[in-house]
C-alpha atoms as a PDB file:
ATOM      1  CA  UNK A   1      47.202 -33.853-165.819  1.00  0.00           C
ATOM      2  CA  UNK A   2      47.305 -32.124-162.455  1.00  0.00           C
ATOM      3  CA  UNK A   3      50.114 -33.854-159.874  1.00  0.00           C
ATOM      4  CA  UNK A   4      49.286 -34.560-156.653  1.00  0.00           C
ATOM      5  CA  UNK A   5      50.478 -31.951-154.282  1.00  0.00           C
ATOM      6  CA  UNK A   6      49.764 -30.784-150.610  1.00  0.00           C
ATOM      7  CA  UNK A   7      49.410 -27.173-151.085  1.00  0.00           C
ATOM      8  CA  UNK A   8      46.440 -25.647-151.236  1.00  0.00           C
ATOM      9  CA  UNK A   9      45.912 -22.437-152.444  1.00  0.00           C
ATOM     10  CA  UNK A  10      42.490 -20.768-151.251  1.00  0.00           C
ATOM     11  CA  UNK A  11      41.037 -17.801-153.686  1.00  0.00           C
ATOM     12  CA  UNK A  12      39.001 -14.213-152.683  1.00  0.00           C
ATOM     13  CA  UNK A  13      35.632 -13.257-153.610  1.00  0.00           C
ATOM     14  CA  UNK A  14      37.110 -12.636-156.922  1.00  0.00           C
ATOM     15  CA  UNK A  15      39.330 -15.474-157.384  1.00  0.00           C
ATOM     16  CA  UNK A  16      42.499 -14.534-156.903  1.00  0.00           C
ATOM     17  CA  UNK A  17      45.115 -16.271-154.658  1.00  0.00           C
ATOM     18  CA  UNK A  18      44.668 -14.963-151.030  1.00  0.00           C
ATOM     19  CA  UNK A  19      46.195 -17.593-148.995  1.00  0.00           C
ATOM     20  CA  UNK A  20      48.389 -20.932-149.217  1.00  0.00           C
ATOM     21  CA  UNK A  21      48.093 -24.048-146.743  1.00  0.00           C
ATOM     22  CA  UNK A  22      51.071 -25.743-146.958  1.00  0.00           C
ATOM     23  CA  UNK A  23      51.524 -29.126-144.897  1.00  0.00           C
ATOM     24  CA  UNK A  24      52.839 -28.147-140.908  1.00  0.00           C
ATOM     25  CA  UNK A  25      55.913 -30.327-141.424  1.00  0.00           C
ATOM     26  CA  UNK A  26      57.098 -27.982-144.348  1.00  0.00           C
ATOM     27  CA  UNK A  27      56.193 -24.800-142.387  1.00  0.00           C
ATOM     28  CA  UNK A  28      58.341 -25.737-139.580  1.00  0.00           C
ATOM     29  CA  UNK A  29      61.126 -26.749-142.120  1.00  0.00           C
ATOM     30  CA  UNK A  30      61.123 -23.340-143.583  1.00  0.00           C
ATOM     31  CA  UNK A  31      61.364 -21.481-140.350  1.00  0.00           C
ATOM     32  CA  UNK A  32      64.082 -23.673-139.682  1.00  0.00           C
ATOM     33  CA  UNK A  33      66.364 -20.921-142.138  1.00  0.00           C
ATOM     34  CA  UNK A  34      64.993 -17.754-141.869  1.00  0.00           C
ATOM     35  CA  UNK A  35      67.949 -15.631-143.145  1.00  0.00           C
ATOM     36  CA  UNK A  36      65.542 -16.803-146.669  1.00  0.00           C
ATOM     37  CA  UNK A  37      65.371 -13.688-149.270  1.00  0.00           C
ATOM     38  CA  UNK A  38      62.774 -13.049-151.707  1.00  0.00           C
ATOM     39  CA  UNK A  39      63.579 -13.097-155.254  1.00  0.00           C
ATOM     40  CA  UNK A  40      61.910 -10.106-155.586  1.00  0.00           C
ATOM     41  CA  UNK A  41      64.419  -7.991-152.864  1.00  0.00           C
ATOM     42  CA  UNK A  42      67.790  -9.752-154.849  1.00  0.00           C
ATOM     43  CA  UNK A  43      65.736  -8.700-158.291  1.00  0.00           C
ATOM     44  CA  UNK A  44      65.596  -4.789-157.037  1.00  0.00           C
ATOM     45  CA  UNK A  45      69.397  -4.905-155.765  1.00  0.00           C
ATOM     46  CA  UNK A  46      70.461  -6.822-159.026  1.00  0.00           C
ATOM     47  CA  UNK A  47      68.541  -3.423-160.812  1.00  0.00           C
ATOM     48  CA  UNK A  48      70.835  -1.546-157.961  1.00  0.00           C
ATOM     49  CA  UNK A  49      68.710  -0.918-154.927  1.00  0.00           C
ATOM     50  CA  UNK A  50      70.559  -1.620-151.499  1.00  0.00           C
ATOM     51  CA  UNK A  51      68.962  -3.695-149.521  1.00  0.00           C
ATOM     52  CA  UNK A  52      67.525  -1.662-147.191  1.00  0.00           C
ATOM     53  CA  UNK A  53      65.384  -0.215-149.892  1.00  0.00           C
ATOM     54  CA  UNK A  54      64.603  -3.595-151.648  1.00  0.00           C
ATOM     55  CA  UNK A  55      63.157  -4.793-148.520  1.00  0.00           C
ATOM     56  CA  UNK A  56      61.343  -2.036-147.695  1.00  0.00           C
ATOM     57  CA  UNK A  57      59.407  -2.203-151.105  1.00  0.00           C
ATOM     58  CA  UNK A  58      59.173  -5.615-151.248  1.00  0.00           C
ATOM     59  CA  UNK A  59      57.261  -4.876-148.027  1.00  0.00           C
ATOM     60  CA  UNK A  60      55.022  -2.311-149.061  1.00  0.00           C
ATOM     61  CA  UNK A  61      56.088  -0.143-146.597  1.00  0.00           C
ATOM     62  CA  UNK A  62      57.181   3.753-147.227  1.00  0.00           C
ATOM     63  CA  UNK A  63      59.867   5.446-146.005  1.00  0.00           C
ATOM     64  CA  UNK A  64      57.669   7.252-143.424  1.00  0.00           C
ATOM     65  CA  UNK A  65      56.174   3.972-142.296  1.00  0.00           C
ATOM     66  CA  UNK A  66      59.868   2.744-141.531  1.00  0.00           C
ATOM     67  CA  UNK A  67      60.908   5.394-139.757  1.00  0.00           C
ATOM     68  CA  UNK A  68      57.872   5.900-136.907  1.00  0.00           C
ATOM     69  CA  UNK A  69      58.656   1.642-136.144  1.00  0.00           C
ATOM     70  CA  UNK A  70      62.485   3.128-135.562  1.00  0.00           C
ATOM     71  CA  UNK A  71      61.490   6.253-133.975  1.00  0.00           C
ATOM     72  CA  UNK A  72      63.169   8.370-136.144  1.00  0.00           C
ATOM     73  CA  UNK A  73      62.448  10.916-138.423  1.00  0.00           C
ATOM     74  CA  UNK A  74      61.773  10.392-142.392  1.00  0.00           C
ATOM     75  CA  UNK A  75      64.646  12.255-143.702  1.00  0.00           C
ATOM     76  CA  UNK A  76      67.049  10.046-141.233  1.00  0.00           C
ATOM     77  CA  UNK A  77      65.431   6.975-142.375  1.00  0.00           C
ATOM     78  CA  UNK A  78      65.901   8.093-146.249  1.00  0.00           C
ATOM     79  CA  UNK A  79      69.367   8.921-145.324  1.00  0.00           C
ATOM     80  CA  UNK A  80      70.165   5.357-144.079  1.00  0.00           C
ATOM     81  CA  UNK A  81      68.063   3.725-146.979  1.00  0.00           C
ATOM     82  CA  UNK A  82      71.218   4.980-149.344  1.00  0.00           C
ATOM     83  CA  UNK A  83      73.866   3.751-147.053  1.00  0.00           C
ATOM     84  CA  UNK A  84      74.860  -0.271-149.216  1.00  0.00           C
ATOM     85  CA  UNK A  85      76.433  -1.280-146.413  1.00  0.00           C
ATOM     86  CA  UNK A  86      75.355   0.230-142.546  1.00  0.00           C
ATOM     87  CA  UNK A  87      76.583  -0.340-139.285  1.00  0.00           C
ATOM     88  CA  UNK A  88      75.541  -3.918-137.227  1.00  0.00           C
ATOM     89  CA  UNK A  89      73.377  -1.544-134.921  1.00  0.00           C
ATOM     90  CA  UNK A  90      71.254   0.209-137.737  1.00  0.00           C
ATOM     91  CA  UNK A  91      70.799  -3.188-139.805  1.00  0.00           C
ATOM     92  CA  UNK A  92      69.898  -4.829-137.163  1.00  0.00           C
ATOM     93  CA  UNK A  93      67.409  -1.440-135.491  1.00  0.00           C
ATOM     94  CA  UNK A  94      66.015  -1.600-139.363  1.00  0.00           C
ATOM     95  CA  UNK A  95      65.576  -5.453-139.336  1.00  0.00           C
ATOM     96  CA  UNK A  96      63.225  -4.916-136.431  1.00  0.00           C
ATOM     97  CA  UNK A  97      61.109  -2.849-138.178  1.00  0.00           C
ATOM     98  CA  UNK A  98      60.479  -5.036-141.176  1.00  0.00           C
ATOM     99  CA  UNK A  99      60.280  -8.135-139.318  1.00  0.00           C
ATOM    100  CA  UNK A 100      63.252  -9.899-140.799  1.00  0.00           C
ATOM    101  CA  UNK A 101      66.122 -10.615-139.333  1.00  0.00           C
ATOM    102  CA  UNK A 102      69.702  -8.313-139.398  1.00  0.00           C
ATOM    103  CA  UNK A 103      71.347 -11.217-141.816  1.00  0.00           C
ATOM    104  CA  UNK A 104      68.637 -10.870-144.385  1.00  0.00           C
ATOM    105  CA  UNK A 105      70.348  -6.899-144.750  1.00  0.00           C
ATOM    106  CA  UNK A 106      73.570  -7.978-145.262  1.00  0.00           C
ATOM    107  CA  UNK A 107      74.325  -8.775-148.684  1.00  0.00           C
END
């Protein structure tokens, strides 16, 4: 027996999930607290990742990727990736680049 529910979840050409429509009133109340994280960026600092590089996996993005947003070279970028804890400045200069916000960083 299926329960009634207001998400809909809309398949590709070869039937896989592509998209979810979720009622307005729930979208609003979720960017109501968007310091959220995925479980999938706590999973790959629980396995010992910082945060920095859960993110950026959990994004899809590489390290080069990261570092043109910031302006910065790939080796800098890779250097700040190891840093668990960075200054306000870089989380937040990083932040920017993934779309998130600096408090999502700091774990």
């Amino acid at each position: 027996m299926n329960a009634p529910t207001d998400i809909q979840i809309i398949n590709d050409a070869e039937g896989k999930p592509a998209f979810v429509v979720i009622p307005y009133a729930q979208y609003a109340a979720q960017k109501m607290q968007p310091d959220l994280i995925p479980h999938e960026v706590v999973s790959r600092m629980v396995d010992g990742a910082t945060p920095i590089r859960a993110w950026r996996e959990h994004l899809n993005l590489t390290q080069d990727e990261v570092a043109r947003r910031m302006g910065i070279s790939q080796p800098a970028f890779a250097q700040q990736e190891t840093v668990a804890r960075p200054r306000k400045a870089t989380r937040e200069k990083i932040a920017a680049a993934f779309g998130i916000t600096a408090n999502q960083l700091e774990l």
